[in-house]
C-alpha atoms as a PDB file:
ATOM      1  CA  UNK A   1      -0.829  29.478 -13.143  1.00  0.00           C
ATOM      2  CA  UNK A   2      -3.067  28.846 -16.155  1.00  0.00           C
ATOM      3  CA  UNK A   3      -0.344  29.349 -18.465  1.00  0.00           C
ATOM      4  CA  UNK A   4       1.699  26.726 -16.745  1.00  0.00           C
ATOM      5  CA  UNK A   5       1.120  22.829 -17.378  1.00  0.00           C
ATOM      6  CA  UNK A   6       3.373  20.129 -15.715  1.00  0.00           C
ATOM      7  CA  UNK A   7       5.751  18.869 -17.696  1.00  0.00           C
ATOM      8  CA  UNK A   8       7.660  16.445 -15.241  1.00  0.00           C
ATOM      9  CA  UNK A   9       7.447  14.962 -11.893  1.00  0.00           C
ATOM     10  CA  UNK A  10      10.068  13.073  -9.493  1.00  0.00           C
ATOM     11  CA  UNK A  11      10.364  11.849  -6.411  1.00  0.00           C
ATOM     12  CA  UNK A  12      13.572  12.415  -3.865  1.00  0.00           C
ATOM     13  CA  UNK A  13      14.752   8.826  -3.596  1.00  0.00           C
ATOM     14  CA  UNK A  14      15.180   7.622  -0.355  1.00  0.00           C
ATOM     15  CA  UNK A  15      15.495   4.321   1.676  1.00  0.00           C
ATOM     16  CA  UNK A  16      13.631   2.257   3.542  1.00  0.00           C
ATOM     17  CA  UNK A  17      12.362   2.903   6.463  1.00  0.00           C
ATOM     18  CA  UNK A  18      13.073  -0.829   7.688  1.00  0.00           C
ATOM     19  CA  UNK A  19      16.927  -1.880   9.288  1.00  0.00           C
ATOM     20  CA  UNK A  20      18.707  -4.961   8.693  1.00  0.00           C
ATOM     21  CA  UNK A  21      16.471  -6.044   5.403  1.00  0.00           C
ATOM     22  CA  UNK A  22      17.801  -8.652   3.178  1.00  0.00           C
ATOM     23  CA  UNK A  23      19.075  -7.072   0.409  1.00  0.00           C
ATOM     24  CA  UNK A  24      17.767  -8.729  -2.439  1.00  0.00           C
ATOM     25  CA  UNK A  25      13.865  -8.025  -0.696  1.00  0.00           C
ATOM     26  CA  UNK A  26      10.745  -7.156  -3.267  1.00  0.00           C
ATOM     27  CA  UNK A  27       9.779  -3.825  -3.130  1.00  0.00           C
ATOM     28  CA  UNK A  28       6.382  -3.100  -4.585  1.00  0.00           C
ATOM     29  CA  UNK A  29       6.112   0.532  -5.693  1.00  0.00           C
ATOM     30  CA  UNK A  30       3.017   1.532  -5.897  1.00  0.00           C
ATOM     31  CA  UNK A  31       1.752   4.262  -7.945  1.00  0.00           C
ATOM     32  CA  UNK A  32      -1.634   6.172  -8.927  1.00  0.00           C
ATOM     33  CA  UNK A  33      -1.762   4.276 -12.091  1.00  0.00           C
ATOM     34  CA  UNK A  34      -1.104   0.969 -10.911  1.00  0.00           C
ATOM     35  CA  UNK A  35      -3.585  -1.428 -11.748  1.00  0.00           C
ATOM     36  CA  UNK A  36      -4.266  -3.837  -8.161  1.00  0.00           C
ATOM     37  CA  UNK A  37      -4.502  -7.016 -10.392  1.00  0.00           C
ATOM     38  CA  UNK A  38      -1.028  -6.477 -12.024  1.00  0.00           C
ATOM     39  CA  UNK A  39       0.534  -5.555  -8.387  1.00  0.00           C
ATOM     40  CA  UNK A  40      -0.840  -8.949  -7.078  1.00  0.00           C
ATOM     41  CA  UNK A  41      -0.133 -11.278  -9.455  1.00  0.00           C
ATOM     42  CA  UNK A  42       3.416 -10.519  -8.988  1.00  0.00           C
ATOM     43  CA  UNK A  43       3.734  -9.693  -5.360  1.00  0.00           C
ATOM     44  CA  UNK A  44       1.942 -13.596  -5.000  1.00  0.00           C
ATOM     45  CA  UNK A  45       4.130 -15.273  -7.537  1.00  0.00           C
ATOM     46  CA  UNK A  46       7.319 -13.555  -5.086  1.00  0.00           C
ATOM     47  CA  UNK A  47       5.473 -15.050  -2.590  1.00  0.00           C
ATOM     48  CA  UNK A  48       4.665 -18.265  -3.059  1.00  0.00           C
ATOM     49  CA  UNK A  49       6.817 -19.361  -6.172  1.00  0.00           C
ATOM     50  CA  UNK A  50       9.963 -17.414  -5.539  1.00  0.00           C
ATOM     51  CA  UNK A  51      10.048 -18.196  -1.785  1.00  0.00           C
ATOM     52  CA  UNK A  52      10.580 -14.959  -0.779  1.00  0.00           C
ATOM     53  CA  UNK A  53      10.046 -14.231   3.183  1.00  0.00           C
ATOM     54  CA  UNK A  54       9.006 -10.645   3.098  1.00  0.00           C
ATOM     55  CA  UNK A  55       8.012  -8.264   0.579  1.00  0.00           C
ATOM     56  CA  UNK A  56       7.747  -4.069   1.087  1.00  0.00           C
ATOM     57  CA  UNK A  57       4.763  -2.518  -0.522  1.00  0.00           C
ATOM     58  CA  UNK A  58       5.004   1.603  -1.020  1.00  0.00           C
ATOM     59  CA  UNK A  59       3.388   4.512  -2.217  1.00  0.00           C
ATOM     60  CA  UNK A  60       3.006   8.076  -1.948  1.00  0.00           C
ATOM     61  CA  UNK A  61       0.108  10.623  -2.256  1.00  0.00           C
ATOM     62  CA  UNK A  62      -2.752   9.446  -4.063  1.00  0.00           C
ATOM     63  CA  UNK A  63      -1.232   5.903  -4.162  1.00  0.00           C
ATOM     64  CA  UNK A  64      -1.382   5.513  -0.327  1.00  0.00           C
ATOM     65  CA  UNK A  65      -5.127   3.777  -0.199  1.00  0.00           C
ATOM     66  CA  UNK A  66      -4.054   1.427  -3.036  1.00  0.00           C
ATOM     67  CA  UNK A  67      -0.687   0.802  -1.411  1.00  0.00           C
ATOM     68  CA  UNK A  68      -2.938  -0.516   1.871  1.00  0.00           C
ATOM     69  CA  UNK A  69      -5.461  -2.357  -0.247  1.00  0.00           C
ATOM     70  CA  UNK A  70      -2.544  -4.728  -2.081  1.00  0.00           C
ATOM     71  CA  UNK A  71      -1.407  -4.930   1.407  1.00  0.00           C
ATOM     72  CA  UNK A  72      -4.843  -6.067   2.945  1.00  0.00           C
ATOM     73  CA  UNK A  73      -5.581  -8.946  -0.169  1.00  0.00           C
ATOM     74  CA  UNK A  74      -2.174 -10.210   0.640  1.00  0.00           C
ATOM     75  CA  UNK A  75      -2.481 -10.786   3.983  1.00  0.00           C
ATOM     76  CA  UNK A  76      -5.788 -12.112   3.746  1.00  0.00           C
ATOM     77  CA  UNK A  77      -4.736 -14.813   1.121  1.00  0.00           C
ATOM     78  CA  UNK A  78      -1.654 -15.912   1.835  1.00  0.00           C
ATOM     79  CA  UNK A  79      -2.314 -15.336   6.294  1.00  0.00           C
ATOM     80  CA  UNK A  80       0.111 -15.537   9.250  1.00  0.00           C
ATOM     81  CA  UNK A  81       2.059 -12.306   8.004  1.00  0.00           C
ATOM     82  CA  UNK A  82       3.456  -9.857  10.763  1.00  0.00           C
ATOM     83  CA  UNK A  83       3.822  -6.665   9.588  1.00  0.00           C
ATOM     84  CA  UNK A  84       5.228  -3.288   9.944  1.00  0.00           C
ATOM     85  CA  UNK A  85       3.749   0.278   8.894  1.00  0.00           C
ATOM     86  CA  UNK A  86       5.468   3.198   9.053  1.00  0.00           C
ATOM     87  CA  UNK A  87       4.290   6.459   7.645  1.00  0.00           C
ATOM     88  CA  UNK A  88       6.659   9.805   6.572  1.00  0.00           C
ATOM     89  CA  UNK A  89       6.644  12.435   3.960  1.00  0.00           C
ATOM     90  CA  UNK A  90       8.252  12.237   1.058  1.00  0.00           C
ATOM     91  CA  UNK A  91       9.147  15.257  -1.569  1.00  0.00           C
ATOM     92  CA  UNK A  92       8.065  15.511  -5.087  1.00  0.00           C
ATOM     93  CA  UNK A  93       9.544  17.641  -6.912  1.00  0.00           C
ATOM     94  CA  UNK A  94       7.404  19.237 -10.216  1.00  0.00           C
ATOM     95  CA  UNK A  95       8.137  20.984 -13.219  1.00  0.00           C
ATOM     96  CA  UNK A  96       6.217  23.796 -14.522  1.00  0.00           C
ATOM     97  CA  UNK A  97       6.559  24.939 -18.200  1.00  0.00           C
ATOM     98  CA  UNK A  98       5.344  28.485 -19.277  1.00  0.00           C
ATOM     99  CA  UNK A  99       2.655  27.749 -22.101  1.00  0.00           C
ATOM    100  CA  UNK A 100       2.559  31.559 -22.896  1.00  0.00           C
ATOM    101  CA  UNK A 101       6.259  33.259 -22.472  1.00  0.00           C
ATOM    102  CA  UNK A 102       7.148  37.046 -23.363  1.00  0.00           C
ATOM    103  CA  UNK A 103       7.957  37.192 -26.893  1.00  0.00           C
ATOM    104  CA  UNK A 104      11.427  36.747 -27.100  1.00  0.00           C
ATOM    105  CA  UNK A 105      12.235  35.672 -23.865  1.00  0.00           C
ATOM    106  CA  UNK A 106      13.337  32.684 -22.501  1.00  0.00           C
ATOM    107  CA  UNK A 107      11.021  29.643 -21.405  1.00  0.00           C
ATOM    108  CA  UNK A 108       9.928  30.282 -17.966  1.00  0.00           C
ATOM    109  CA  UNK A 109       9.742  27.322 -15.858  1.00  0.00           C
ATOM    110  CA  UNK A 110       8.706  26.761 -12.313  1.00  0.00           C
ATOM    111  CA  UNK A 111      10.235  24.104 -10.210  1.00  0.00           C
ATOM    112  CA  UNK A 112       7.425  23.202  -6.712  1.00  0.00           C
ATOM    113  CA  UNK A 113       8.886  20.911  -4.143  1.00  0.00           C
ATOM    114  CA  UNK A 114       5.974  19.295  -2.653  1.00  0.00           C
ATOM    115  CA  UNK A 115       5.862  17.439   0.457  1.00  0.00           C
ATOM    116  CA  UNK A 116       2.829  14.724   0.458  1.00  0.00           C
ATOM    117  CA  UNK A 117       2.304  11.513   2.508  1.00  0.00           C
ATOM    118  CA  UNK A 118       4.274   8.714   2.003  1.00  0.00           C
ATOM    119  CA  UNK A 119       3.604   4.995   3.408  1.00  0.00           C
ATOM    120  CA  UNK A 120       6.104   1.551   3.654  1.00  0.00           C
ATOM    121  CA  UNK A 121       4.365  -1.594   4.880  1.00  0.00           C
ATOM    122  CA  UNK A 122       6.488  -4.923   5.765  1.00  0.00           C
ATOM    123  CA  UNK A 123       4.988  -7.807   5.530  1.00  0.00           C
ATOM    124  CA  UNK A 124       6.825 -10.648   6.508  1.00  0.00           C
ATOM    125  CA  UNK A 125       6.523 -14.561   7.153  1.00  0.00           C
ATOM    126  CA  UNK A 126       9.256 -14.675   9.895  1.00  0.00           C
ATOM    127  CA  UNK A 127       8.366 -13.010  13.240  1.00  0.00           C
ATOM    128  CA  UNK A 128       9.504  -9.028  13.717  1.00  0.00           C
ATOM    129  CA  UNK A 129      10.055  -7.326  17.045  1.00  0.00           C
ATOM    130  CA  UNK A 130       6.808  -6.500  18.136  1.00  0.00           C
ATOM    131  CA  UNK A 131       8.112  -4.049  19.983  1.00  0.00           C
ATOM    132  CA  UNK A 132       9.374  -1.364  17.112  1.00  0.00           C
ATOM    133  CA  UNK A 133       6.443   1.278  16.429  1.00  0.00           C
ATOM    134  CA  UNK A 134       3.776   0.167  14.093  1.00  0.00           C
ATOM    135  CA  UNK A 135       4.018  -3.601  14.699  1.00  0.00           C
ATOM    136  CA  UNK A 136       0.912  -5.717  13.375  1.00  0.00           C
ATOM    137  CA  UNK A 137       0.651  -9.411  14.356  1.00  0.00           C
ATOM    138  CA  UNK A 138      -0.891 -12.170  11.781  1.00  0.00           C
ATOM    139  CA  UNK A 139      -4.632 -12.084  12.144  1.00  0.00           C
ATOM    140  CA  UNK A 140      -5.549 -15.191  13.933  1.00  0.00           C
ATOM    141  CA  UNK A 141      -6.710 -18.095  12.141  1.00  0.00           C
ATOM    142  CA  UNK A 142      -9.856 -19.128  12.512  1.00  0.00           C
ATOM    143  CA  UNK A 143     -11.037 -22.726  13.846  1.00  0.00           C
ATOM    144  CA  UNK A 144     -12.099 -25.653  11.890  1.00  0.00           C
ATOM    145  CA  UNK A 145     -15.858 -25.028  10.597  1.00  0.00           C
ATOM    146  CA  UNK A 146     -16.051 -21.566  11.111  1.00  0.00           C
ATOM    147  CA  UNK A 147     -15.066 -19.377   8.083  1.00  0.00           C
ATOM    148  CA  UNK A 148     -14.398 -15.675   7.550  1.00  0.00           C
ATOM    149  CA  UNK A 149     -17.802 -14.155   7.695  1.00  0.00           C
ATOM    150  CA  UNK A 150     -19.968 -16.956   8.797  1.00  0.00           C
ATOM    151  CA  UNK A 151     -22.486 -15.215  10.963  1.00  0.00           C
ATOM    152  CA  UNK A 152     -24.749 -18.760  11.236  1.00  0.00           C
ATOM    153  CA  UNK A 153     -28.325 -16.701  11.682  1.00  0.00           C
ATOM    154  CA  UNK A 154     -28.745 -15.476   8.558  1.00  0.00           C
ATOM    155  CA  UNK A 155     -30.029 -17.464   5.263  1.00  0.00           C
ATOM    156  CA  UNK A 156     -27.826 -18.308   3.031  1.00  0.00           C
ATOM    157  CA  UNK A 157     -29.146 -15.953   0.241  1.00  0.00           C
ATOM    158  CA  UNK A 158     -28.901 -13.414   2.124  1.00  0.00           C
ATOM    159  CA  UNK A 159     -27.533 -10.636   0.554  1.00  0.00           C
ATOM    160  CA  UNK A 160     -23.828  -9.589   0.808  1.00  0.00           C
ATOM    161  CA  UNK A 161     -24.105  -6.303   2.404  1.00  0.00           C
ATOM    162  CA  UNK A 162     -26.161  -7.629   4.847  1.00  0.00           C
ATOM    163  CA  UNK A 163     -23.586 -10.657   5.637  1.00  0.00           C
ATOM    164  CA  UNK A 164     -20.538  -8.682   5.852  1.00  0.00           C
ATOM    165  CA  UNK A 165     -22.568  -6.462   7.970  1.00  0.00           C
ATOM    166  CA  UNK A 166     -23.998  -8.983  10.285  1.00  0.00           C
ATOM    167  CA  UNK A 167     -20.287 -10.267  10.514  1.00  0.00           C
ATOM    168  CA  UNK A 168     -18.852  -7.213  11.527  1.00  0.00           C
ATOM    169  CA  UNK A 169     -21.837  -6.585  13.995  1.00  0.00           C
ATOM    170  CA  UNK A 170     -20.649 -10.488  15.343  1.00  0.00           C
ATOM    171  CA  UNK A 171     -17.034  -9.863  15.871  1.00  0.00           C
ATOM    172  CA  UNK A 172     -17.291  -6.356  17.582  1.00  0.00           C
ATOM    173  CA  UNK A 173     -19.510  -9.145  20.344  1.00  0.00           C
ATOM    174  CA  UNK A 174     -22.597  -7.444  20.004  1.00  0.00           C
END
């Protein structure tokens, strides 16, 4: 294989894991490269300036972890989204180009049909059936005074670490 370098790869399209979704609905394709800020910015201006009511976010392979993370800064700023995960494989398909072919001969190429992990999360302002298999309901909102990682006994300069840890430590109730 050293003599081989990638020259091209594609995906096998294929739909949506979700039924009966509006047909003009944002899908968010998430790739390697993507840069998180560029993702939000528009996912948020579907969101909140378009009016849209739900919004898909994908990705495959390596783009899985980011795919979750635009998924996790959505639903933490805009709150009171149910969502829906579901997780498959999906096939890439990669061409190989012989760097170093048999004089005279024709350009080998190798074509690998990969099968890697694949993720679709709904997120949606409306209610789902909670019912269908990887259901998530909005976080609950917390009451007046308290806010997201308030842990009360520890000084305001703390440092962050130790906030975010003492919060987690609070909300697991021990």
């Amino acid at each position: 294989m050293e003599n081989f370098r990638k020259v091209r790869t594609s995906e096998e399209e294929s739909p949506l894991p979700f039924p009966d979704l509006p047909p003009d609905v944002v899908e968010m394709k998430v790739k390697e490269g993507s840069k998180i800020r560029n993702l939000m910015n528009f996912a948020m201006a579907q969101m909140e300036l378009k009016g849209s009511r739900q919004i898909v976010f994908s990705g495959c392979g390596r783009a899985v972890t980011k795919t979750i993370t635009c998924v996790e800064i959505m639903k933490r700023k805009l709150g009171g989204l149910h969502q829906v995960t579901k997780v498959r494989y999906k096939t890439l398909l990669e061409v190989w180009e012989n760097q170093d072919p048999l004089p005279g001969g024709p350009a080998q190429n190798l074509t690998v049909h990969k099968n890697v992990p694949s993720i679709c999360i709904l997120l949606s302002r409306d209610p789902l059936d909670p019912n269908q298999t990887g259901y998530q309901p909005p976080e609950p909102r917390h009451g007046p005074g308290t806010q997201l990682g308030d842990t009360g006994s520890l000084p305001p300069r703390a440092h962050r670490a130790e906030r975010c840890t003492a919060y987690l430590w609070d909300s697991r109730g021990k």
